[in-house]
N, C-alpha and C. Protein backbone atom coordinates (compact mmCIF):
# COMPACT_ATOMS: atom_id res chain seq x y z
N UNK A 1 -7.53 45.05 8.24
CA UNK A 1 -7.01 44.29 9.36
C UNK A 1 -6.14 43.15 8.83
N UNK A 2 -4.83 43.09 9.56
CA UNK A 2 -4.07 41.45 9.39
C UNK A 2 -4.01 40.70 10.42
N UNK A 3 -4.86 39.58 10.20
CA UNK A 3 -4.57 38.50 11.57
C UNK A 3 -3.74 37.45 11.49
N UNK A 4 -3.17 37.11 12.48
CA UNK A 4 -1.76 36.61 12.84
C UNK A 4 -2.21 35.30 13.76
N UNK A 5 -2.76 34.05 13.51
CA UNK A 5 -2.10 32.84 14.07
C UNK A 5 -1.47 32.52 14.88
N UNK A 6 -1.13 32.18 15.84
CA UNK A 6 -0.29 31.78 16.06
C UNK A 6 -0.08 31.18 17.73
N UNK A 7 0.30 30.29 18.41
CA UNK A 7 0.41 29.85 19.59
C UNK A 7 1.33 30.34 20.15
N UNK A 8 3.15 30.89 19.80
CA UNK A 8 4.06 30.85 20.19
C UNK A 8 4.93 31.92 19.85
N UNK A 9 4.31 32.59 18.53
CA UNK A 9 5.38 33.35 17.58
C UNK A 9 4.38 34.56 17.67
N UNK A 10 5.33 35.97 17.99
CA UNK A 10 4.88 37.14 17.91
C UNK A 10 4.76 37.60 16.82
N UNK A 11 3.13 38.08 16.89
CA UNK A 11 3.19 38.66 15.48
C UNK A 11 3.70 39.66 14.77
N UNK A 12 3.57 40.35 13.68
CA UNK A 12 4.35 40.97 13.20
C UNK A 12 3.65 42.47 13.82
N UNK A 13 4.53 43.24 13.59
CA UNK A 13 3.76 44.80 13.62
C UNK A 13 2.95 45.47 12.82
N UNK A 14 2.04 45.80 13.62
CA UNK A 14 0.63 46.24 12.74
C UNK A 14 -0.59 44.92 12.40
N UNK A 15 -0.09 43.73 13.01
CA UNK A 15 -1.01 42.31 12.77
C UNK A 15 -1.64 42.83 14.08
N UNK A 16 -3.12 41.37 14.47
CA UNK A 16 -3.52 41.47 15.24
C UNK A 16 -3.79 40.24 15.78
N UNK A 17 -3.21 39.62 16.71
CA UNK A 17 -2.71 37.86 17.04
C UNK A 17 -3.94 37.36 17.76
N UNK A 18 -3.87 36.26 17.27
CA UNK A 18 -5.04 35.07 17.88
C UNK A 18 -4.39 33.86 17.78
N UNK A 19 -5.00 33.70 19.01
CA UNK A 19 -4.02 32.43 19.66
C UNK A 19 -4.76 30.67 19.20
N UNK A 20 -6.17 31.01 18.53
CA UNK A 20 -6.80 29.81 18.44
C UNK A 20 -7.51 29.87 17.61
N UNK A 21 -8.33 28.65 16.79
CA UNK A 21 -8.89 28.65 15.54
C UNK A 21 -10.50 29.85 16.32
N UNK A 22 -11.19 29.42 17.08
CA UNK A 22 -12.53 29.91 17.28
C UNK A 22 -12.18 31.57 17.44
N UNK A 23 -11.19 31.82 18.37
CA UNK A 23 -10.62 33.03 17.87
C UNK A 23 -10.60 33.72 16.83
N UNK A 24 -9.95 33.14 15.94
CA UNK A 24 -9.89 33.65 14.61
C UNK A 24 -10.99 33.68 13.75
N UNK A 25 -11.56 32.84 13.89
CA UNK A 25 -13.07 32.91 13.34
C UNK A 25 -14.13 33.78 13.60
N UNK A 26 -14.06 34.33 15.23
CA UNK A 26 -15.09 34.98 15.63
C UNK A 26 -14.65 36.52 15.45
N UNK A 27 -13.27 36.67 14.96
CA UNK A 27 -12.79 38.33 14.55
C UNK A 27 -13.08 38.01 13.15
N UNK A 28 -13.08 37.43 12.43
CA UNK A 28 -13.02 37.14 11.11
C UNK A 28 -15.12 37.53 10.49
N UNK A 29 -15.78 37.03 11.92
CA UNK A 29 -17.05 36.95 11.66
C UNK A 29 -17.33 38.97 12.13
N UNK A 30 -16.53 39.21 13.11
CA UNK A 30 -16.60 40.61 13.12
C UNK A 30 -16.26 41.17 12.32
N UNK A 31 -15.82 41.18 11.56
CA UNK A 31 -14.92 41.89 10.86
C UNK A 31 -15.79 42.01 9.44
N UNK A 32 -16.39 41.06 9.45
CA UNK A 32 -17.44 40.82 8.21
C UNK A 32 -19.10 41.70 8.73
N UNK A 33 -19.13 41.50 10.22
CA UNK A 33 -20.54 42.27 10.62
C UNK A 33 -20.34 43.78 10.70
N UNK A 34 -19.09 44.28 10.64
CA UNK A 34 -18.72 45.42 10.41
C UNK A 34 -18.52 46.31 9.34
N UNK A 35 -18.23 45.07 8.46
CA UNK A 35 -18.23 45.50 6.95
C UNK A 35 -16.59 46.28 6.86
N UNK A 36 -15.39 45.60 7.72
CA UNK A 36 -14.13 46.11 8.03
C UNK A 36 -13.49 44.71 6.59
N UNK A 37 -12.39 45.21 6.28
CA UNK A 37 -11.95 44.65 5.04
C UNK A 37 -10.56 43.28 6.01
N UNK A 38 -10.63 42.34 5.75
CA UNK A 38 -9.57 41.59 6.46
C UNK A 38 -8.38 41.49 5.28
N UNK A 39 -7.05 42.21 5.20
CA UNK A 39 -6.37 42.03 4.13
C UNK A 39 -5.46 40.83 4.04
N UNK A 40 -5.10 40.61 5.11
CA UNK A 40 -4.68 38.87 5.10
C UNK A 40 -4.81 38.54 6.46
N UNK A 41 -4.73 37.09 6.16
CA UNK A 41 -4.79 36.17 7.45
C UNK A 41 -3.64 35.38 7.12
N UNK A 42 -2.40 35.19 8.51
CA UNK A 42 -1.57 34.24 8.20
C UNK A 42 -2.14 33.10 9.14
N UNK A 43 -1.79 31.98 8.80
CA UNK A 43 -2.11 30.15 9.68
C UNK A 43 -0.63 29.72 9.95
N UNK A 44 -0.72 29.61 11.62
CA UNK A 44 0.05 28.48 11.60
C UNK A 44 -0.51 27.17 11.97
N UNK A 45 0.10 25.72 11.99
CA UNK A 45 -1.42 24.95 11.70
C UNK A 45 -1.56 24.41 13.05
N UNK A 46 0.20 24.22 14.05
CA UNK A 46 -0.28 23.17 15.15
C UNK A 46 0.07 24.21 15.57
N UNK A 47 -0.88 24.25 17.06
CA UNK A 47 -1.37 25.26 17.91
C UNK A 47 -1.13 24.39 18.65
N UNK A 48 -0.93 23.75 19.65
CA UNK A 48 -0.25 22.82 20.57
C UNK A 48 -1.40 21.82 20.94
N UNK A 49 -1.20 20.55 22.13
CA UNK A 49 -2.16 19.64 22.46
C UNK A 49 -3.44 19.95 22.74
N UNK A 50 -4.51 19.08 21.88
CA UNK A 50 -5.73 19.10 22.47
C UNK A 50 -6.98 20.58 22.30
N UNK A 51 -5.57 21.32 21.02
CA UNK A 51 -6.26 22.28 20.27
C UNK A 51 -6.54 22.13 18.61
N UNK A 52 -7.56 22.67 18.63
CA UNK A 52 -7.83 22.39 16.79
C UNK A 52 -6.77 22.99 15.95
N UNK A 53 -6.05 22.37 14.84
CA UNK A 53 -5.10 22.73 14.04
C UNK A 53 -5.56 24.32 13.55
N UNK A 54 -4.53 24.97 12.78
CA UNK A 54 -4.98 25.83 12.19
C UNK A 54 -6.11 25.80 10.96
N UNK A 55 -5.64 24.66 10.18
CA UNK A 55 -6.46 24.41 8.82
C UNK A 55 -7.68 24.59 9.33
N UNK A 56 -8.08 24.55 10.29
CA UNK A 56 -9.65 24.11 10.71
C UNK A 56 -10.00 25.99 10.12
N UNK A 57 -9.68 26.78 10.27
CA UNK A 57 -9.85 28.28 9.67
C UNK A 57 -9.93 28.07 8.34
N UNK A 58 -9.03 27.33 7.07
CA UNK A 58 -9.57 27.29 6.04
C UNK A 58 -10.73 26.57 5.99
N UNK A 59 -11.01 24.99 6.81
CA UNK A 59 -12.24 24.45 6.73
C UNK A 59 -13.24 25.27 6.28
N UNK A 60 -13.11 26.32 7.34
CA UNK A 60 -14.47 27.35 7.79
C UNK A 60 -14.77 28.51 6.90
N UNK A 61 -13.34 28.59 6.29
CA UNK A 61 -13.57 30.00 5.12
C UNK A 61 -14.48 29.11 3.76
N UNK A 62 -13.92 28.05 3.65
CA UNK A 62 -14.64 27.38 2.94
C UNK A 62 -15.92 26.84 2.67
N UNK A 63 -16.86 26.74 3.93
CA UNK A 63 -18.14 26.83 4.53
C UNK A 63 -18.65 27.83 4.09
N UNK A 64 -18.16 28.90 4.60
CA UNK A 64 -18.86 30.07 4.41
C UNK A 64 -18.24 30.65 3.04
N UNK A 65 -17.48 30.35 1.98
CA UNK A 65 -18.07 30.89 0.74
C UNK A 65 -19.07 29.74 0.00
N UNK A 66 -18.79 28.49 0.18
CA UNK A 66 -20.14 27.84 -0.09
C UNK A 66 -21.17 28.09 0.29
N UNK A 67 -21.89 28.29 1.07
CA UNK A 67 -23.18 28.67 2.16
C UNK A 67 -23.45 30.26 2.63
N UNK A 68 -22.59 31.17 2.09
CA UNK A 68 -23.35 32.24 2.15
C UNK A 68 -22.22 33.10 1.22
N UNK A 69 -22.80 33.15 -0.09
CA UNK A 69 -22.61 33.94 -1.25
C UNK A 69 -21.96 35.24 -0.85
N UNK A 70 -22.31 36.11 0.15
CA UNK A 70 -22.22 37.17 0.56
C UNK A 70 -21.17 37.60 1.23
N UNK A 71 -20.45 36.49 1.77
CA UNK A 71 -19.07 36.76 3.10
C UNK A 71 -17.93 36.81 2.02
N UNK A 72 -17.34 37.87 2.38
CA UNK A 72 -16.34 38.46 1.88
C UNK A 72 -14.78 37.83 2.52
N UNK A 73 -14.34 36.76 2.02
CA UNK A 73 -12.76 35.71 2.13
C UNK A 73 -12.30 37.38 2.12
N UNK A 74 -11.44 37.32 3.11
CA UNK A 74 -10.19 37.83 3.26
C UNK A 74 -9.27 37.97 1.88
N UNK A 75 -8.32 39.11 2.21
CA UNK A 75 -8.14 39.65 0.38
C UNK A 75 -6.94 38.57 0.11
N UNK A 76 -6.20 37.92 1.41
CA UNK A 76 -5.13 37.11 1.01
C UNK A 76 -5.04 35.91 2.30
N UNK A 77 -4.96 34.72 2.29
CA UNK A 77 -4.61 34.48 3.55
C UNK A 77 -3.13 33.40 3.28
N UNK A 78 -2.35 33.52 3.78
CA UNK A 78 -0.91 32.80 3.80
C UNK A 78 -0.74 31.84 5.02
N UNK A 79 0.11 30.81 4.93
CA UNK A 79 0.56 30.04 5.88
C UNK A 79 2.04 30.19 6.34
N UNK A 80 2.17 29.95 7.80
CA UNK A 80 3.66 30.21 7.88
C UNK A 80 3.79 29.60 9.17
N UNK A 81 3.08 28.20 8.95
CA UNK A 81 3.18 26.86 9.66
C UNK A 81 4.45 26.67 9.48
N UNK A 82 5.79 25.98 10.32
CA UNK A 82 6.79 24.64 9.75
C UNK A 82 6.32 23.68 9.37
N UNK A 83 5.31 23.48 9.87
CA UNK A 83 4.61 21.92 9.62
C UNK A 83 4.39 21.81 7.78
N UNK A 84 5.81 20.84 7.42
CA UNK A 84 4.98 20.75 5.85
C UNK A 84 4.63 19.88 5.19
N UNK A 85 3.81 19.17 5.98
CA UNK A 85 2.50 18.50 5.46
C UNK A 85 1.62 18.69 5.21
N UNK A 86 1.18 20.30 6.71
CA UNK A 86 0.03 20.86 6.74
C UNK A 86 0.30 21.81 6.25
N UNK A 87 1.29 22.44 5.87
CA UNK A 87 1.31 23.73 4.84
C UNK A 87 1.11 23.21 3.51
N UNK A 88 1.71 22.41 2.83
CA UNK A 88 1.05 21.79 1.74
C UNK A 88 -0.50 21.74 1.55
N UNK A 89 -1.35 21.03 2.56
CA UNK A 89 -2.50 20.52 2.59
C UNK A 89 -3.10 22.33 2.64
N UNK A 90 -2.66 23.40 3.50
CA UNK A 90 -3.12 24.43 3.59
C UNK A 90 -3.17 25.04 2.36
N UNK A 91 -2.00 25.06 1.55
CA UNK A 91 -1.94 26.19 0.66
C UNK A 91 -2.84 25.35 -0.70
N UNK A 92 -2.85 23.94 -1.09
CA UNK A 92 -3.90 23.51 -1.26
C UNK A 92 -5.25 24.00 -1.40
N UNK A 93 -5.87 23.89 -0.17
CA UNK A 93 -7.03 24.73 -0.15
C UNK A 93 -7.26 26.19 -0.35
N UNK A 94 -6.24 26.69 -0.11
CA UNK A 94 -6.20 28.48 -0.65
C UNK A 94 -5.97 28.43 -1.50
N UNK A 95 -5.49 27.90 -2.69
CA UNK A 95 -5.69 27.59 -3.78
C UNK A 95 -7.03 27.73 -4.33
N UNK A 96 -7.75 26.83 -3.96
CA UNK A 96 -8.92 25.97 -4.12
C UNK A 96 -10.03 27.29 -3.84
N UNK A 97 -9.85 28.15 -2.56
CA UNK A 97 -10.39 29.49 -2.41
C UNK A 97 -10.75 30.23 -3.18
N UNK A 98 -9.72 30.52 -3.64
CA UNK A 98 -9.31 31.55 -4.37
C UNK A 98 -9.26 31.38 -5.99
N UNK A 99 -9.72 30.00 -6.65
CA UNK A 99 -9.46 29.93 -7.47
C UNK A 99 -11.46 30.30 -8.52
């Protein structure tokens, strides 16, 4: 599976779009109770007013490889925010993932 981010921008073909961080998290948590492989996840980070940024998805990937040994991070996840403060700060932590 590739999941696609995003508030505004259509995803690509063959992705599968989520419009919000809990969204993305709760296919991300399926996807793991299924034992289905997630091959990337793209972030974009602002999702518009009074919604949680995207980063809040790395927050959470990050949780859960600290706190449960067993959850399988996605094989790649990319950003393709404009925002580049928060793409900085994003790719940062996928860094940090993955390292």
């Amino acid at each position: 599976m590739k999941i696609f981010l995003d508030d505004c921008r259509q995803e690509p073909s063959g992705w599968t779009r989520t419009h919000q961080v809990d969204e993305t998290i709760g296919l991300l948590v399926k996807c793991q109770e299924r034992g289905e492989t997630v091959e990337v996840v793209s972030l974009d980070n602002d999702l518009g007013a009074d919604v949680l940024e995207g980063r809040k998805v790395l927050d959470w990937l990050e949780e859960m490889k600290h706190f449960n040994p067993d959850f399988n991070l996605p094989k790649k996840v990319v950003v393709h925010s404009a925002n580049p403060v928060a793409r900085q700060r994003m790719e940062t932590v996928i860094k940090r993932l993955y390292s």
